[in-house]
C-alpha atoms as a PDB file:
ATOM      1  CA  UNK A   1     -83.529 133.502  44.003  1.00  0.00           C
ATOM      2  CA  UNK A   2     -84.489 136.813  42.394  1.00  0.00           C
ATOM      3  CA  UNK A   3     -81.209 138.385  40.703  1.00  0.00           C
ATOM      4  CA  UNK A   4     -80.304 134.773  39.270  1.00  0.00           C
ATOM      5  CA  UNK A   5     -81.051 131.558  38.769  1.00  0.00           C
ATOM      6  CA  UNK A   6     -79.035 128.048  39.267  1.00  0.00           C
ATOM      7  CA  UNK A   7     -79.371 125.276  37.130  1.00  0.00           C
ATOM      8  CA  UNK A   8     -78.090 121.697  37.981  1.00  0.00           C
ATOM      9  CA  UNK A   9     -76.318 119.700  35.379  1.00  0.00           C
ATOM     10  CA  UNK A  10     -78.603 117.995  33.050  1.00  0.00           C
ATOM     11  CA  UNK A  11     -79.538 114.119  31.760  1.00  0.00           C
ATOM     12  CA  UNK A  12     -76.482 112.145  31.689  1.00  0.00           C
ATOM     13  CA  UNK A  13     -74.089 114.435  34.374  1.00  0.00           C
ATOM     14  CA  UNK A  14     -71.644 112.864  36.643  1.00  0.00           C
ATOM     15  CA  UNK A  15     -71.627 115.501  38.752  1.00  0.00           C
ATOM     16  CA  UNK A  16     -71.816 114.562  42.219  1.00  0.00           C
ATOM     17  CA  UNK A  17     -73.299 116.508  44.862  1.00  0.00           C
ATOM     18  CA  UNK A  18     -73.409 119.809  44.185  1.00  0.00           C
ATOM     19  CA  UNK A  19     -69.790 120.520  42.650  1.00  0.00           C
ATOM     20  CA  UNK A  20     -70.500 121.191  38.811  1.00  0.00           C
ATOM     21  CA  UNK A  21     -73.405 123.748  40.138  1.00  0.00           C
ATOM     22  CA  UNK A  22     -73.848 125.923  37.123  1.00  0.00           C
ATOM     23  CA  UNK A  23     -74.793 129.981  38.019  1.00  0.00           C
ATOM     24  CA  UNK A  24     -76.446 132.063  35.393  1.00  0.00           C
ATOM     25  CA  UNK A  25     -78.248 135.147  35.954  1.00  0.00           C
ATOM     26  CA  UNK A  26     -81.776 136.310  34.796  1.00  0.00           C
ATOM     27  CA  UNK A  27     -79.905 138.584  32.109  1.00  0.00           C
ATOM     28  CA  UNK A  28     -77.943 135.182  30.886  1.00  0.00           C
ATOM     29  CA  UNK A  29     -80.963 133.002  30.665  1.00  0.00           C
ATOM     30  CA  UNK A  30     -82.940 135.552  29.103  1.00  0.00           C
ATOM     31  CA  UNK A  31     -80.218 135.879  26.746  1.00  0.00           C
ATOM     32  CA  UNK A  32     -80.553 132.218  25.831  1.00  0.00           C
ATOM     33  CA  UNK A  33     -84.349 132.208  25.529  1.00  0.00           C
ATOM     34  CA  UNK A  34     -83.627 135.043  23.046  1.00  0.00           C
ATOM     35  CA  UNK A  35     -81.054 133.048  21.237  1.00  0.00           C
ATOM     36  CA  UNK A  36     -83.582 129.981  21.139  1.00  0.00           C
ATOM     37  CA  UNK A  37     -86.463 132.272  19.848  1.00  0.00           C
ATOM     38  CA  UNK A  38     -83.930 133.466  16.843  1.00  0.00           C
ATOM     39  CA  UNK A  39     -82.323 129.913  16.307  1.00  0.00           C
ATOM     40  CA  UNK A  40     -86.099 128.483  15.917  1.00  0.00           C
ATOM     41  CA  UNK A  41     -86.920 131.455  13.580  1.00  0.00           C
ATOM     42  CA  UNK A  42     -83.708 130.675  11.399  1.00  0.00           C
ATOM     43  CA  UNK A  43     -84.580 126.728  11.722  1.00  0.00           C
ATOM     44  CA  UNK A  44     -87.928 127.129  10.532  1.00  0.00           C
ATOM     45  CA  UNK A  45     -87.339 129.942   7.844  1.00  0.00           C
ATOM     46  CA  UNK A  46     -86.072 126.889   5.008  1.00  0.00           C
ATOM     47  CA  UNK A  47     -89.158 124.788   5.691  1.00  0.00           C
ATOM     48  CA  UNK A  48     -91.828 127.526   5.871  1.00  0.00           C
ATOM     49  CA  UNK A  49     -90.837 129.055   2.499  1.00  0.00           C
ATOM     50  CA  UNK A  50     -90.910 125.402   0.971  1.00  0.00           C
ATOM     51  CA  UNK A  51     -94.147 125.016   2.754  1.00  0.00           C
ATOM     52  CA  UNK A  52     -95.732 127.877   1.534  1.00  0.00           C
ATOM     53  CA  UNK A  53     -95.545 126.491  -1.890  1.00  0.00           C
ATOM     54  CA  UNK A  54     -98.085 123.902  -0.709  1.00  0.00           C
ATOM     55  CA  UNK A  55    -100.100 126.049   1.218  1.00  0.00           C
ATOM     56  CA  UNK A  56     -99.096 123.970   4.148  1.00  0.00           C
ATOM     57  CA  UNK A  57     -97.968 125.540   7.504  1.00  0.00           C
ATOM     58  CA  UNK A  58     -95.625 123.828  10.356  1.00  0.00           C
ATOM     59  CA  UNK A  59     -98.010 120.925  11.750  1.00  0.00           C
ATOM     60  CA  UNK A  60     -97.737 119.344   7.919  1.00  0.00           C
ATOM     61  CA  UNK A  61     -94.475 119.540   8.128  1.00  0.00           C
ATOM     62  CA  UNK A  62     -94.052 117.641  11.726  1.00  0.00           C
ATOM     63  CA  UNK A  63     -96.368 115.173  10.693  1.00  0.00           C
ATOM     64  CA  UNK A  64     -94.488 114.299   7.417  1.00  0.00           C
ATOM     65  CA  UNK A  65     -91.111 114.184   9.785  1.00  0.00           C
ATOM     66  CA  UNK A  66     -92.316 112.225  11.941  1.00  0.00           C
ATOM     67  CA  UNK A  67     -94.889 109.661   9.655  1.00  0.00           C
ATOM     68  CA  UNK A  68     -91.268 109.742   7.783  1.00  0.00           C
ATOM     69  CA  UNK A  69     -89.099 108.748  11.223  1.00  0.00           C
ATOM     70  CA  UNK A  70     -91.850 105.759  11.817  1.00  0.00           C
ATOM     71  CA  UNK A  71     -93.415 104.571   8.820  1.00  0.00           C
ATOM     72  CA  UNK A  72     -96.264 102.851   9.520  1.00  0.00           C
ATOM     73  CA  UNK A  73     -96.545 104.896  13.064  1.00  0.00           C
ATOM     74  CA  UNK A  74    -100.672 104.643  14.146  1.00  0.00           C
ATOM     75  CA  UNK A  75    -102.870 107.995  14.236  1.00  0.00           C
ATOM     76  CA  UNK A  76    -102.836 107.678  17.759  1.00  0.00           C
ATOM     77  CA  UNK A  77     -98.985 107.741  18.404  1.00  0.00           C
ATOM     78  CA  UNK A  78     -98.817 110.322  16.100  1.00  0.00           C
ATOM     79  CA  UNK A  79    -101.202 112.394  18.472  1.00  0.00           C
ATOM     80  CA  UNK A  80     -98.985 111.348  21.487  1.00  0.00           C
ATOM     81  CA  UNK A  81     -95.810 112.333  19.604  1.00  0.00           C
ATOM     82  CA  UNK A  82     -97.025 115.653  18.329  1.00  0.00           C
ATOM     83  CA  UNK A  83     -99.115 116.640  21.528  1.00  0.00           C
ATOM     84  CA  UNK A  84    -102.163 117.854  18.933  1.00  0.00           C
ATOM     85  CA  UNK A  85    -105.729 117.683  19.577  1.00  0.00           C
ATOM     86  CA  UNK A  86    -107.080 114.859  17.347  1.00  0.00           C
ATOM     87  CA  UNK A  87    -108.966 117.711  15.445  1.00  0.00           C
ATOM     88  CA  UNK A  88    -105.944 119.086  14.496  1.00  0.00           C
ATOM     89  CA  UNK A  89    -104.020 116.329  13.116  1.00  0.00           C
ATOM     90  CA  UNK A  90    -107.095 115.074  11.202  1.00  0.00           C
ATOM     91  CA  UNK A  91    -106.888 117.749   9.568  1.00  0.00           C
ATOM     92  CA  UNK A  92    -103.359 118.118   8.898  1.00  0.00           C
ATOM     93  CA  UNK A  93    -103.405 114.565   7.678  1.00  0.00           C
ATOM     94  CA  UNK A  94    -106.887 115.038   5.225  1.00  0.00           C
ATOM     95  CA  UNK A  95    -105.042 117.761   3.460  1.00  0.00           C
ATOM     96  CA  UNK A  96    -101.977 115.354   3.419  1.00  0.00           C
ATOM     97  CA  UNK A  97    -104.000 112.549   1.925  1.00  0.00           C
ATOM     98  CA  UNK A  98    -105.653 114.662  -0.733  1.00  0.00           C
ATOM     99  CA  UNK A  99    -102.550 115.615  -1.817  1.00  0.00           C
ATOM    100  CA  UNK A 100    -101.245 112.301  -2.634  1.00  0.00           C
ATOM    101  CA  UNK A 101     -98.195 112.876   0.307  1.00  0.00           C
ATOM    102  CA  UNK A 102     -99.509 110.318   2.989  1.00  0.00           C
ATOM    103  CA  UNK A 103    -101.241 107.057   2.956  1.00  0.00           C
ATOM    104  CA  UNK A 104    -103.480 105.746   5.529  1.00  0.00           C
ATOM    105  CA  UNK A 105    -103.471 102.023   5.579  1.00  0.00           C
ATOM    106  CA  UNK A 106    -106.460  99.972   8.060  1.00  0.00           C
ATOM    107  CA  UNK A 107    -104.293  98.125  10.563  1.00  0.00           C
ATOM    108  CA  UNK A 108    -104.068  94.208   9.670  1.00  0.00           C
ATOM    109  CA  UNK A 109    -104.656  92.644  13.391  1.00  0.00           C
ATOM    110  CA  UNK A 110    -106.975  96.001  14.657  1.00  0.00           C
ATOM    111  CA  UNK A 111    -109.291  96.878  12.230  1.00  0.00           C
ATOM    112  CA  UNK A 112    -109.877 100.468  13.865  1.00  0.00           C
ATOM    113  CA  UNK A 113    -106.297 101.680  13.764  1.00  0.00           C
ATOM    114  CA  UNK A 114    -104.862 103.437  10.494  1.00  0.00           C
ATOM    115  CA  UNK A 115    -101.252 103.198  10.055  1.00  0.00           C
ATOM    116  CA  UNK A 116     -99.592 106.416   7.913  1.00  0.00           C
ATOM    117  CA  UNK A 117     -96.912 106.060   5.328  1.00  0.00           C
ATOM    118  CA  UNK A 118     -95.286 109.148   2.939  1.00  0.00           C
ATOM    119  CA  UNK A 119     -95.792 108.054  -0.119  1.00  0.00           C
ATOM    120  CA  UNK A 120     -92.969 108.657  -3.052  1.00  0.00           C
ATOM    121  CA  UNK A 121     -94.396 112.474  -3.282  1.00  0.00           C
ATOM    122  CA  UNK A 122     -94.493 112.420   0.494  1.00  0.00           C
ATOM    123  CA  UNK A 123     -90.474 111.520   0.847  1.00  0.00           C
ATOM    124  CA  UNK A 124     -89.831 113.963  -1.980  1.00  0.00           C
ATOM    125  CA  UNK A 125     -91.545 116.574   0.370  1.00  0.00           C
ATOM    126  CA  UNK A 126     -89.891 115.018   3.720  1.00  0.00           C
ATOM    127  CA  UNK A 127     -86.391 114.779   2.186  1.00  0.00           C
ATOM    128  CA  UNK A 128     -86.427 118.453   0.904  1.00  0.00           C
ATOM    129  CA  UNK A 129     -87.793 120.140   3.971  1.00  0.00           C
ATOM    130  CA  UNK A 130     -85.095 118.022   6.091  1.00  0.00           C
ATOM    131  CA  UNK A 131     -82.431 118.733   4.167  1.00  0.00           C
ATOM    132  CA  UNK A 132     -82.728 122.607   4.304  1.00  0.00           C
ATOM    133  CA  UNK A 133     -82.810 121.881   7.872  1.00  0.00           C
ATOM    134  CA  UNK A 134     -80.079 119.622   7.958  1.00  0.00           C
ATOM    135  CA  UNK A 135     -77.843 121.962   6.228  1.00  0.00           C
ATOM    136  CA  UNK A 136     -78.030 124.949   8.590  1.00  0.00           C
ATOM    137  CA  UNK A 137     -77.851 122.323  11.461  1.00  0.00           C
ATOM    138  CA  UNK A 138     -74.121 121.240   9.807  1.00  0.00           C
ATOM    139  CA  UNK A 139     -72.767 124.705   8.897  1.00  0.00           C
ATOM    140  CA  UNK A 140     -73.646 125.622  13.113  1.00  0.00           C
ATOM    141  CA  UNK A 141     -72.438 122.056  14.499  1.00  0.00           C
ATOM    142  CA  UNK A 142     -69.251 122.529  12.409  1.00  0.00           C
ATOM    143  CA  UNK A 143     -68.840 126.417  13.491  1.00  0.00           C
ATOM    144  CA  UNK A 144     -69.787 125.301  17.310  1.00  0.00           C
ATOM    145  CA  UNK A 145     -67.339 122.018  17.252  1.00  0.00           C
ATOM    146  CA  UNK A 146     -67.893 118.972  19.059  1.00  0.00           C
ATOM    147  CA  UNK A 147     -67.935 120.120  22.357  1.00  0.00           C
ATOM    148  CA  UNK A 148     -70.653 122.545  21.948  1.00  0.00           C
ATOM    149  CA  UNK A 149     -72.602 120.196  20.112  1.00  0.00           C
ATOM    150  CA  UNK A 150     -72.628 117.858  22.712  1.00  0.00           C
ATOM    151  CA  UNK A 151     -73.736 119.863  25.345  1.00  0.00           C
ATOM    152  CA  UNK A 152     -76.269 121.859  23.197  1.00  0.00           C
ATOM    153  CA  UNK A 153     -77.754 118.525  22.785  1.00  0.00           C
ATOM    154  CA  UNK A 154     -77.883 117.720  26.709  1.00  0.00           C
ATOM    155  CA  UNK A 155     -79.408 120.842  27.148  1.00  0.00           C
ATOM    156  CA  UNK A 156     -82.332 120.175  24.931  1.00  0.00           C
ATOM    157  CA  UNK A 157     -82.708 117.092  26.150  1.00  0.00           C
ATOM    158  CA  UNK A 158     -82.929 118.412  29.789  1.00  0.00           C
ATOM    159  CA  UNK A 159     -85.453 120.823  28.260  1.00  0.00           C
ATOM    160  CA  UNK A 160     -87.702 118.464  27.478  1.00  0.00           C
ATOM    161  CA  UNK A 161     -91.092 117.230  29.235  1.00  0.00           C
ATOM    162  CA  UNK A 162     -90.666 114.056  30.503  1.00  0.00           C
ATOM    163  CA  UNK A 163     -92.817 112.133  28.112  1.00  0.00           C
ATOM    164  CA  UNK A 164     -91.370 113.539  25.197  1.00  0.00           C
ATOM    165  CA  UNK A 165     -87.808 112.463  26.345  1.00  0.00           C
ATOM    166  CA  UNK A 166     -89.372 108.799  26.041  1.00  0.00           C
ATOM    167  CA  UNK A 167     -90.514 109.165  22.536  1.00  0.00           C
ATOM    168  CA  UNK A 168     -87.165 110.997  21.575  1.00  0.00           C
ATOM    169  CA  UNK A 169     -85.146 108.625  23.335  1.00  0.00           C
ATOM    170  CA  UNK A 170     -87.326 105.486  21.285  1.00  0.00           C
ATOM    171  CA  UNK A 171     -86.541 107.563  17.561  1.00  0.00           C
ATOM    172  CA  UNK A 172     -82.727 107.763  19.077  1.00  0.00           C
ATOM    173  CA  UNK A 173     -82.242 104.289  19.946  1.00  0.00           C
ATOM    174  CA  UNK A 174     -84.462 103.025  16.346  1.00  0.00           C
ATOM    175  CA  UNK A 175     -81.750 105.620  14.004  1.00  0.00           C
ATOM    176  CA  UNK A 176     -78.522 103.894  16.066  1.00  0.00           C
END
């Protein structure tokens, strides 16, 4: 279809065959992609200019979220979570170490593993980068309303790659 595109309802519609069809044209999606590249730039504006202070960029700040989400949380399911190349991460983590913000423990029953913990400088970090974001997340959930906020959620959740629906689904049902 080359003037527009159709879109089924997402993860968790009770539509039933066909009825519920949602029609958007190539100027409406591409006005959402726009919207999501602004929304990410105003999401991440907080965070990078707290970041900066540490001379640490985005990837620091995803692995202190997420280290933070599952404390204790192995090297390697950090790699699966964060889709990094193990180069990457190690080195996002060494800087992390150095800097007194994560500790790497050797895992009790496999010797090989390392298991990653914030420590109390590492939450300080965590909780003020998440908080900026958690603010502008509450002034646009309250300005959207519940509605909205419901269904921006099943769209990002029908956005997602398959695999990282599983891990978000795990961190979901481990918060509840």
């Amino acid at each position: 279809m080359s003037r527009g595109a159709v879109m089924s309802d997402g993860p968790g519609s009770s539509a039933q065959g066909g009825e519920g069809l949602l029609f958007l044209t190539d100027e409406q999606l591409r006005k959402g992609i726009e919207a999501m590249f602004f929304a990410y730039r105003g999401f991440t504006a907080d965070p990078d200019r707290i970041l900066a202070n540490y001379e640490y960029g985005r990837a620091h700040h995803r692995a202190v979220h997420f280290i933070h989400r599952s404390p204790g949380t192995t090297v390697n399911n950090l790699l699966a979570v964060l889709g990094v190349t193990k180069q990457s991460l190690n080195r996002v983590l060494r800087s992390l170490i150095a800097d007194g913000l994560v500790e790497s423990r050797v895992g009790r029953l496999d010797k090989r593993e390392r298991h990653l913990f914030l420590t109390a400088s590492g939450l300080e970090l965590e909780k003020e980068l998440s908080e900026a974001q958690r603010t502008r997340m509450r002034a646009a959930y309250r300005a959207a309303g519940p509605v909205a906020v419901a269904g921006f959620r099943q769209v990002l959740e029908a956005m997602m790659d398959p695999e990282m629906r599983m891990h978000f689904q795990v961190m979901k049902d481990s918060s509840q």
